[in-house]
PDB file of N, CA and C in Angstrom:
ATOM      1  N   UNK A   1       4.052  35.715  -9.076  1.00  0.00           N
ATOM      2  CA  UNK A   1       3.759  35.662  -7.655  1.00  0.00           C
ATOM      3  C   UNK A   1       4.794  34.791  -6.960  1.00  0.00           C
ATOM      4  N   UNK A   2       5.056  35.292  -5.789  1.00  0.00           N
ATOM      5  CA  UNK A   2       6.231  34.710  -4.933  1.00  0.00           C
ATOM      6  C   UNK A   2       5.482  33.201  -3.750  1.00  0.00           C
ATOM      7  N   UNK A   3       4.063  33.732  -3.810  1.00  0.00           N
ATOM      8  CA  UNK A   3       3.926  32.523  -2.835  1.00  0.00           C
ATOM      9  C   UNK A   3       2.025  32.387  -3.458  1.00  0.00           C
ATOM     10  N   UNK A   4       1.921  31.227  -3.052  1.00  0.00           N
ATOM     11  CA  UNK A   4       0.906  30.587  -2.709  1.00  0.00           C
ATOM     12  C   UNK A   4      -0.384  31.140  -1.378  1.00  0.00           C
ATOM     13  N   UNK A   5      -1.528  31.664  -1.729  1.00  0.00           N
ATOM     14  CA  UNK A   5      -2.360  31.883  -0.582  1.00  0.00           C
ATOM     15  C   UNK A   5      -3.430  31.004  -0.423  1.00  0.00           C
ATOM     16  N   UNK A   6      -4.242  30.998   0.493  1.00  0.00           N
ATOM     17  CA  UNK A   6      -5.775  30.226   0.326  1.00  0.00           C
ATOM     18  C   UNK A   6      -6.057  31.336   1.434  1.00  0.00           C
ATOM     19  N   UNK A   7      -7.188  31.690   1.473  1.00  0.00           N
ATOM     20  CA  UNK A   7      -8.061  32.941   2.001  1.00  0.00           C
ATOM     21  C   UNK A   7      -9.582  32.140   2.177  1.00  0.00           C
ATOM     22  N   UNK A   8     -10.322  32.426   2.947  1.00  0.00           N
ATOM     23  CA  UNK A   8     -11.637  32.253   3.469  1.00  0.00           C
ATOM     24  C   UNK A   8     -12.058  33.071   2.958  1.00  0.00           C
ATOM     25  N   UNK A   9     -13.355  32.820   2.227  1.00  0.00           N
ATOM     26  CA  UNK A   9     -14.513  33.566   1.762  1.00  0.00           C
ATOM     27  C   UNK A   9     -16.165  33.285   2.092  1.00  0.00           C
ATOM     28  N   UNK A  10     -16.459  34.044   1.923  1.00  0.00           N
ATOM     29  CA  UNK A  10     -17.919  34.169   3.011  1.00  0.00           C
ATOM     30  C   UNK A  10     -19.066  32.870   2.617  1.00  0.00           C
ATOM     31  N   UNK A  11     -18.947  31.520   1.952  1.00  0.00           N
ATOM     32  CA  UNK A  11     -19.507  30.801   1.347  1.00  0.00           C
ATOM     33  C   UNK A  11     -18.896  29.690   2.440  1.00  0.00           C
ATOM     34  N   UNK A  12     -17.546  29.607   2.766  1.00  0.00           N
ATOM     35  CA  UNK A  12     -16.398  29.182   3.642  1.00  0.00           C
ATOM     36  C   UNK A  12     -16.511  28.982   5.170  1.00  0.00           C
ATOM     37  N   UNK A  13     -16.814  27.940   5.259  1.00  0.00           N
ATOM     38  CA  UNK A  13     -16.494  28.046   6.943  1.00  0.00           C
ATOM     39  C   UNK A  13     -14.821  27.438   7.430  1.00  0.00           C
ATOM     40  N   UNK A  14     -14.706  26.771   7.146  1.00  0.00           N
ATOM     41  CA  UNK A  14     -13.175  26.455   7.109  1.00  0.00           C
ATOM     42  C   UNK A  14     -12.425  25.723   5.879  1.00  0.00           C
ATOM     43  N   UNK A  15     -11.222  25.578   5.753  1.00  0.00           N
ATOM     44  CA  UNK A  15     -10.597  24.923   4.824  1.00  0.00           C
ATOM     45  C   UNK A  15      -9.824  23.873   5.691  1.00  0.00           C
ATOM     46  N   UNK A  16     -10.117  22.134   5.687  1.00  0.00           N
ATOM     47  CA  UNK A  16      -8.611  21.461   6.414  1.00  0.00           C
ATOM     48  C   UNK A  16      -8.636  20.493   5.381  1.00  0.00           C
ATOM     49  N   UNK A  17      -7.316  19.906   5.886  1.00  0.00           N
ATOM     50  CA  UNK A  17      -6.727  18.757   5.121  1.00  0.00           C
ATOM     51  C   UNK A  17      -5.796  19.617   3.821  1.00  0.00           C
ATOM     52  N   UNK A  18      -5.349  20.549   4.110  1.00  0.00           N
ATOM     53  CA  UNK A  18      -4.408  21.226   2.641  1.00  0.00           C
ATOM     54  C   UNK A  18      -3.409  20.237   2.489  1.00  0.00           C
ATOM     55  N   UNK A  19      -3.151  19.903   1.763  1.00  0.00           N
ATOM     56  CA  UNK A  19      -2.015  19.773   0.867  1.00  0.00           C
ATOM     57  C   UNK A  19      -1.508  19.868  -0.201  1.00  0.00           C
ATOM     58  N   UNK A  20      -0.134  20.002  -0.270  1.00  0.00           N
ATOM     59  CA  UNK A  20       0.868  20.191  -1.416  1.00  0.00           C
ATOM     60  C   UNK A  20       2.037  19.104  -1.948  1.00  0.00           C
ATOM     61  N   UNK A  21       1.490  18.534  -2.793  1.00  0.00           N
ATOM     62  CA  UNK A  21       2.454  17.417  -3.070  1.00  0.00           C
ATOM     63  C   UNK A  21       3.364  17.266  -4.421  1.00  0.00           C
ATOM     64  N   UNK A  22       4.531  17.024  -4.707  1.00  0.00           N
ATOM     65  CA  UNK A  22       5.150  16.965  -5.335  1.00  0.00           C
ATOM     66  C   UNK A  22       4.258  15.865  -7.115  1.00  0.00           C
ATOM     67  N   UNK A  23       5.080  15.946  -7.854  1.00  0.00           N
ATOM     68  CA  UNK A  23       4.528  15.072  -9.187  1.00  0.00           C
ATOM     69  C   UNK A  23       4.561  13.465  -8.903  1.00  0.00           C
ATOM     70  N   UNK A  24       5.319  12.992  -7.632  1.00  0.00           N
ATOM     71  CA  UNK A  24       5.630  11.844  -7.229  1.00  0.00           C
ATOM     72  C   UNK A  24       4.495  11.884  -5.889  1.00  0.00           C
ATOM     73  N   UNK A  25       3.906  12.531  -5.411  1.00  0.00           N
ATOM     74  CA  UNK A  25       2.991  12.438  -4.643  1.00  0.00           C
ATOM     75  C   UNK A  25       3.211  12.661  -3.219  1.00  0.00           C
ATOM     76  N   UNK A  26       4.279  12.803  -3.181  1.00  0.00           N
ATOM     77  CA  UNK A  26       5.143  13.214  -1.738  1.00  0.00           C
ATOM     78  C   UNK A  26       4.685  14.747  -1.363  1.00  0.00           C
ATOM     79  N   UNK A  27       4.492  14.643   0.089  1.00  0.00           N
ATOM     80  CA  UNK A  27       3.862  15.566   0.928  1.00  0.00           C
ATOM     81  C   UNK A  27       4.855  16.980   1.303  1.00  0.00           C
ATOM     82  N   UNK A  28       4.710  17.922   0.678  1.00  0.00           N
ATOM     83  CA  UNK A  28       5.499  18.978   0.350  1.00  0.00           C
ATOM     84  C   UNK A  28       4.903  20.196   1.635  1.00  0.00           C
ATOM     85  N   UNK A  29       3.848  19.939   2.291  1.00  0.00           N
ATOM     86  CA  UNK A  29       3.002  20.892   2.986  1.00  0.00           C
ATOM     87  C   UNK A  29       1.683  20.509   3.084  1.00  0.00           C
ATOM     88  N   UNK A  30       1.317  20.072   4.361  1.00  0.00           N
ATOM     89  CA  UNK A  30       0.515  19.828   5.263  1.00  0.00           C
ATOM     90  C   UNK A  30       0.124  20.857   6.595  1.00  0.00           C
ATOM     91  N   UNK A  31      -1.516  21.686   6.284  1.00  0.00           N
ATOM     92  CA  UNK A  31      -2.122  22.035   6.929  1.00  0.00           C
ATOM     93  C   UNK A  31      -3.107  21.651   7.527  1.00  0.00           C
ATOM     94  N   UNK A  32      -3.230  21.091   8.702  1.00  0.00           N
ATOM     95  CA  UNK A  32      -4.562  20.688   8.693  1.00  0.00           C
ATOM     96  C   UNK A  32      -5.926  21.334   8.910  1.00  0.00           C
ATOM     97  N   UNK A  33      -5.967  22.550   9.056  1.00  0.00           N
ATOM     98  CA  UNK A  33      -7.257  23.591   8.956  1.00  0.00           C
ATOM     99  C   UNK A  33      -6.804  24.841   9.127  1.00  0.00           C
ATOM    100  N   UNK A  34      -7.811  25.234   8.417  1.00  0.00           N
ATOM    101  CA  UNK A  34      -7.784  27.339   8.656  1.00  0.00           C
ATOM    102  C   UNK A  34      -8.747  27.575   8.905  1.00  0.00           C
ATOM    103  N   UNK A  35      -9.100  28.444  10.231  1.00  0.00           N
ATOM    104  CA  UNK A  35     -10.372  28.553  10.689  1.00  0.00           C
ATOM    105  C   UNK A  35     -11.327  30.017  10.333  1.00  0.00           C
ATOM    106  N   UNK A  36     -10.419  30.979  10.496  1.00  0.00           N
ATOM    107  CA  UNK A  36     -11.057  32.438  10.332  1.00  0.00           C
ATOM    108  C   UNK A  36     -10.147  32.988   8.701  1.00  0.00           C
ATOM    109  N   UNK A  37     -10.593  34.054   8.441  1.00  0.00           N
ATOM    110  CA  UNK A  37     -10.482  35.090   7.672  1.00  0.00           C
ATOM    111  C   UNK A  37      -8.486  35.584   8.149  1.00  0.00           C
ATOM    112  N   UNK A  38      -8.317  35.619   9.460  1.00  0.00           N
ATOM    113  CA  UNK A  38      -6.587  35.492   9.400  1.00  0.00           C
ATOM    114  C   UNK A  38      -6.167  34.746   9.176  1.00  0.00           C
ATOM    115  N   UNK A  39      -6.338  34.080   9.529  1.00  0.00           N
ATOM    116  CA  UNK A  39      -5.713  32.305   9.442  1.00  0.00           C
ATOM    117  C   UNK A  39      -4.893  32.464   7.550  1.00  0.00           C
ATOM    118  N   UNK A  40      -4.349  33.066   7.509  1.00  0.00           N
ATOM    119  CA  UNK A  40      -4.309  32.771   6.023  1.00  0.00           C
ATOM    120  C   UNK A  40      -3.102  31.735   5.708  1.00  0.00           C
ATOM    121  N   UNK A  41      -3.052  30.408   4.605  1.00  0.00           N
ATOM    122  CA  UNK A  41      -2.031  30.009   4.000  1.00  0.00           C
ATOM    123  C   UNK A  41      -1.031  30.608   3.122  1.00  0.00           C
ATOM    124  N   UNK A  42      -0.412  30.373   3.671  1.00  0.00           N
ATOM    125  CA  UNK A  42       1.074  30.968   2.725  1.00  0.00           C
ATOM    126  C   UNK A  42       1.719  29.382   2.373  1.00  0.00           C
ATOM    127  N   UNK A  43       2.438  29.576   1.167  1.00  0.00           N
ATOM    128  CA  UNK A  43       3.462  28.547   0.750  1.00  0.00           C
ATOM    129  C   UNK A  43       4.721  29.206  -0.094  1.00  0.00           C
ATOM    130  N   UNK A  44       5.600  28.953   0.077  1.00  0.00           N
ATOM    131  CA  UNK A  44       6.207  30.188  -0.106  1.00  0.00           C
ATOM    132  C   UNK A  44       6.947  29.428  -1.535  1.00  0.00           C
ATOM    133  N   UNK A  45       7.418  28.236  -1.383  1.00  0.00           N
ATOM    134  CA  UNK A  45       8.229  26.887  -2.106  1.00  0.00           C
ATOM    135  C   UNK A  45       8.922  26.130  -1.453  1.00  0.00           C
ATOM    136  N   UNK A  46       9.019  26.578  -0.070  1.00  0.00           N
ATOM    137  CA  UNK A  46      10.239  25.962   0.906  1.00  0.00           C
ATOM    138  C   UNK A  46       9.031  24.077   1.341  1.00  0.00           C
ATOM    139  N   UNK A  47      10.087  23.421   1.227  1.00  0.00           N
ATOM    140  CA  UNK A  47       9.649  22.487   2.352  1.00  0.00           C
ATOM    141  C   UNK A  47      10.876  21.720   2.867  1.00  0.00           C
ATOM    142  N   UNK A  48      10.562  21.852   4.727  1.00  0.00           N
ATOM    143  CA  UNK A  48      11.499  21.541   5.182  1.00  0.00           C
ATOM    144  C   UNK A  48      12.653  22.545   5.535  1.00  0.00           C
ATOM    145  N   UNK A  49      12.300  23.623   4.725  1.00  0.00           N
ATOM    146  CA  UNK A  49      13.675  24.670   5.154  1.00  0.00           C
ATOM    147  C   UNK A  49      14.321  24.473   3.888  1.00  0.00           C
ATOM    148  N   UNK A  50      14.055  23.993   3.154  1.00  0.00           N
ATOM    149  CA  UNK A  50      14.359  23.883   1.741  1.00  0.00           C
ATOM    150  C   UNK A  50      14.159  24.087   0.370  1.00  0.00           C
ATOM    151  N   UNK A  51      14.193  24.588  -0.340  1.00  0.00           N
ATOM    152  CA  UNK A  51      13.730  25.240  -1.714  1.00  0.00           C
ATOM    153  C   UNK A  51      13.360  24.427  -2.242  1.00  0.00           C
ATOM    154  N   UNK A  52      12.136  23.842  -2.960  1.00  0.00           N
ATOM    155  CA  UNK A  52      11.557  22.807  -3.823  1.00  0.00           C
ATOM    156  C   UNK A  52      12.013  23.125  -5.136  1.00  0.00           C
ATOM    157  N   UNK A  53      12.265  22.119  -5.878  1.00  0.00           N
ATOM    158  CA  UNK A  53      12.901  21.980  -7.202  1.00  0.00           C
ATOM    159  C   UNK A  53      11.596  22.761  -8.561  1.00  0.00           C
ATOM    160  N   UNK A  54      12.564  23.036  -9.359  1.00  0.00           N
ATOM    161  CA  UNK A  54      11.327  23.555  -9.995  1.00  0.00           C
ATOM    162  C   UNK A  54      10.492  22.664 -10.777  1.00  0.00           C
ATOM    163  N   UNK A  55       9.148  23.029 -10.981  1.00  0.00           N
ATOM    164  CA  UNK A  55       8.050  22.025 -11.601  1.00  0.00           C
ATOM    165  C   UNK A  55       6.336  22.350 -10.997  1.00  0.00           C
ATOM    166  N   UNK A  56       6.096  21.310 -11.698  1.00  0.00           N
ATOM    167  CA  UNK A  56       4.194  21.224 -10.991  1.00  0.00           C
ATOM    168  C   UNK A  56       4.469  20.295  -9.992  1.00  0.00           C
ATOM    169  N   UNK A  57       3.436  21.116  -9.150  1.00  0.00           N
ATOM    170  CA  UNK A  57       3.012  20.939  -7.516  1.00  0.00           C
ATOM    171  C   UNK A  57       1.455  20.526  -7.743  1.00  0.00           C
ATOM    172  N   UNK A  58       0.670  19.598  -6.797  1.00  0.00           N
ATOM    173  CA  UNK A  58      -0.309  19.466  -6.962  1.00  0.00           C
ATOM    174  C   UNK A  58      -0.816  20.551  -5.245  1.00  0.00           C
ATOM    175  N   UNK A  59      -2.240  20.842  -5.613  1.00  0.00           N
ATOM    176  CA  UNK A  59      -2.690  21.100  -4.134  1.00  0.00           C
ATOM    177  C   UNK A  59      -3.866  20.576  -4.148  1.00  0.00           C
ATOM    178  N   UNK A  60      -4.659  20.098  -2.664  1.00  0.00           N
ATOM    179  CA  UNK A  60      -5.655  19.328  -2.285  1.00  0.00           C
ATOM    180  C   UNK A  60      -6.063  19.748  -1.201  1.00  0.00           C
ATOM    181  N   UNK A  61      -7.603  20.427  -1.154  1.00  0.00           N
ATOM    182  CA  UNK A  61      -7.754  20.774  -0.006  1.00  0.00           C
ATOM    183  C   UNK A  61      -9.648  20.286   0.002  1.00  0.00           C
ATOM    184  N   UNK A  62      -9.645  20.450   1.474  1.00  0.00           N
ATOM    185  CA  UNK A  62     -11.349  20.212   1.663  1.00  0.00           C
ATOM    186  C   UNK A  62     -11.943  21.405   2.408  1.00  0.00           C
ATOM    187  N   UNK A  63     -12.969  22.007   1.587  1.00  0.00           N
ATOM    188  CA  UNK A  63     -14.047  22.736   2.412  1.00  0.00           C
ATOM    189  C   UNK A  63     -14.710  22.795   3.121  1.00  0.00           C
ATOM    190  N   UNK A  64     -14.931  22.943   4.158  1.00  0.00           N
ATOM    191  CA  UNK A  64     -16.383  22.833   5.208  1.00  0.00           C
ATOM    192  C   UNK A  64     -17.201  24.264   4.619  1.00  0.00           C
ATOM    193  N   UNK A  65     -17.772  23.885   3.680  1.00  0.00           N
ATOM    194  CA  UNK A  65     -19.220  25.079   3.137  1.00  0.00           C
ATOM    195  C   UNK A  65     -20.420  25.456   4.410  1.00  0.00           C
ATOM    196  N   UNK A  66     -20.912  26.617   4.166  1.00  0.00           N
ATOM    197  CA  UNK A  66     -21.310  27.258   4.951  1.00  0.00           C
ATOM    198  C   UNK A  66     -23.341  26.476   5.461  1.00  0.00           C
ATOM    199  N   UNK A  67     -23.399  25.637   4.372  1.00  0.00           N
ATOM    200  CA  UNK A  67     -24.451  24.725   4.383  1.00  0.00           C
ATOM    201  C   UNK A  67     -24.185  23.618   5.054  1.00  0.00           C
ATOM    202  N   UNK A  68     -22.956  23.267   5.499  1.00  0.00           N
ATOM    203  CA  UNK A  68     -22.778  21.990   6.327  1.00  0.00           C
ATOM    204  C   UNK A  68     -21.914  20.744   4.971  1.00  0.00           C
ATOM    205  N   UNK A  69     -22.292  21.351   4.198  1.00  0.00           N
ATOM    206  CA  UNK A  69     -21.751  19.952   3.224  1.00  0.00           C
ATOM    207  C   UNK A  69     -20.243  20.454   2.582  1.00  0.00           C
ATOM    208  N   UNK A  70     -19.495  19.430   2.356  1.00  0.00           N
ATOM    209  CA  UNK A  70     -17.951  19.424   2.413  1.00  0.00           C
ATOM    210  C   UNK A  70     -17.826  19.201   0.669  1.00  0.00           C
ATOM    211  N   UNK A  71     -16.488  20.264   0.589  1.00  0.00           N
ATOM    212  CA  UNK A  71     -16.308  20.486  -0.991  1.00  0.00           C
ATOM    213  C   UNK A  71     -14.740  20.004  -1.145  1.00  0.00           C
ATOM    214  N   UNK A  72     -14.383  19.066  -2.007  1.00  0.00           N
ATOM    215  CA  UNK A  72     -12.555  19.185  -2.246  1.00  0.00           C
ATOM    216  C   UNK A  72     -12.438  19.804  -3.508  1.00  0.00           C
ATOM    217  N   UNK A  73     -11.499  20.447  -3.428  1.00  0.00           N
ATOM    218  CA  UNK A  73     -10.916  21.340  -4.271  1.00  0.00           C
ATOM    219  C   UNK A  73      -9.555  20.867  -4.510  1.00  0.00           C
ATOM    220  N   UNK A  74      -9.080  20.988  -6.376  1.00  0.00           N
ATOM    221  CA  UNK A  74      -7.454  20.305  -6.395  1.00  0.00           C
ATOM    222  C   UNK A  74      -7.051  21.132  -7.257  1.00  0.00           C
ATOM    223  N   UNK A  75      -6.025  21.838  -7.642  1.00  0.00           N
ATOM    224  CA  UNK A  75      -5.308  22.244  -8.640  1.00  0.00           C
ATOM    225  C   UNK A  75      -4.066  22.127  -8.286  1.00  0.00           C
ATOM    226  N   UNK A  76      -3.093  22.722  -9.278  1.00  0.00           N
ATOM    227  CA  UNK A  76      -1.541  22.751  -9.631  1.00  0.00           C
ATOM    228  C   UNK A  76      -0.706  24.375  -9.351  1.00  0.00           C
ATOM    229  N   UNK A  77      -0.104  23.944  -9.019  1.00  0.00           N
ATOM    230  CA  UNK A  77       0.998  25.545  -9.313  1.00  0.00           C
ATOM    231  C   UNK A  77       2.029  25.236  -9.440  1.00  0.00           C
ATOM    232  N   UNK A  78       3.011  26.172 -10.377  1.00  0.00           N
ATOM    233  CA  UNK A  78       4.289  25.887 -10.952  1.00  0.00           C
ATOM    234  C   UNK A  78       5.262  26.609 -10.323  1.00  0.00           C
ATOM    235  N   UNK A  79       6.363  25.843 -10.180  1.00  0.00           N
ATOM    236  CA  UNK A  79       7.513  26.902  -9.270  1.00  0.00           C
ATOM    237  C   UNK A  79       8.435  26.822 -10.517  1.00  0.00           C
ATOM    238  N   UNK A  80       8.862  28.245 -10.494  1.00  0.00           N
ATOM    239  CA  UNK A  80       9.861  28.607 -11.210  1.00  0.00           C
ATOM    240  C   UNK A  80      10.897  29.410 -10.715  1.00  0.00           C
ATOM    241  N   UNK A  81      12.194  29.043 -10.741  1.00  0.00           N
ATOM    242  CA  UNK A  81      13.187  29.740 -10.431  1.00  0.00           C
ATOM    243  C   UNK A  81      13.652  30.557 -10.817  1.00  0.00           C
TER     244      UNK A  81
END
């Protein structure tokens, strides 16, 4: 896969606070919310207009669930050149 998505699903009322940070913890991509079903995230590898080096990426994001109560979610993705 060429890029990174996050998509809304019907459990979902919004996603904010995304981020993407490098293994050093540095802020690679900052969203601060997605509201609807278009709204979609893309990350493509660029930050800055710039191609990120290859390696693990962390991502961090928070849920607003459809019950009112807030979920964070974290995983990794690997860029390879």
């Amino acid at each position: 896969n060429d890029n990174l998505s996050i998509y809304l699903s019907g459990g979902i009322l919004k996603v904010f606070d995304f981020r993407v940070m490098d293994r050093w913890g540095n802020l690679v991509l900052f969203r601060s919310e997605i509201l609807n079903e278009n709204d979609i995230l893309i990350w493509d590898g660029n930050s800055n207009g710039k191609s990120v080096e290859q390696g693990v990426y962390i991502y961090v994001a928070k849920l607003l669930l459809i019950d009112g109560t807030v979920s964070l979610i974290t995983g990794n993705v690997t860029v390879i050149r």
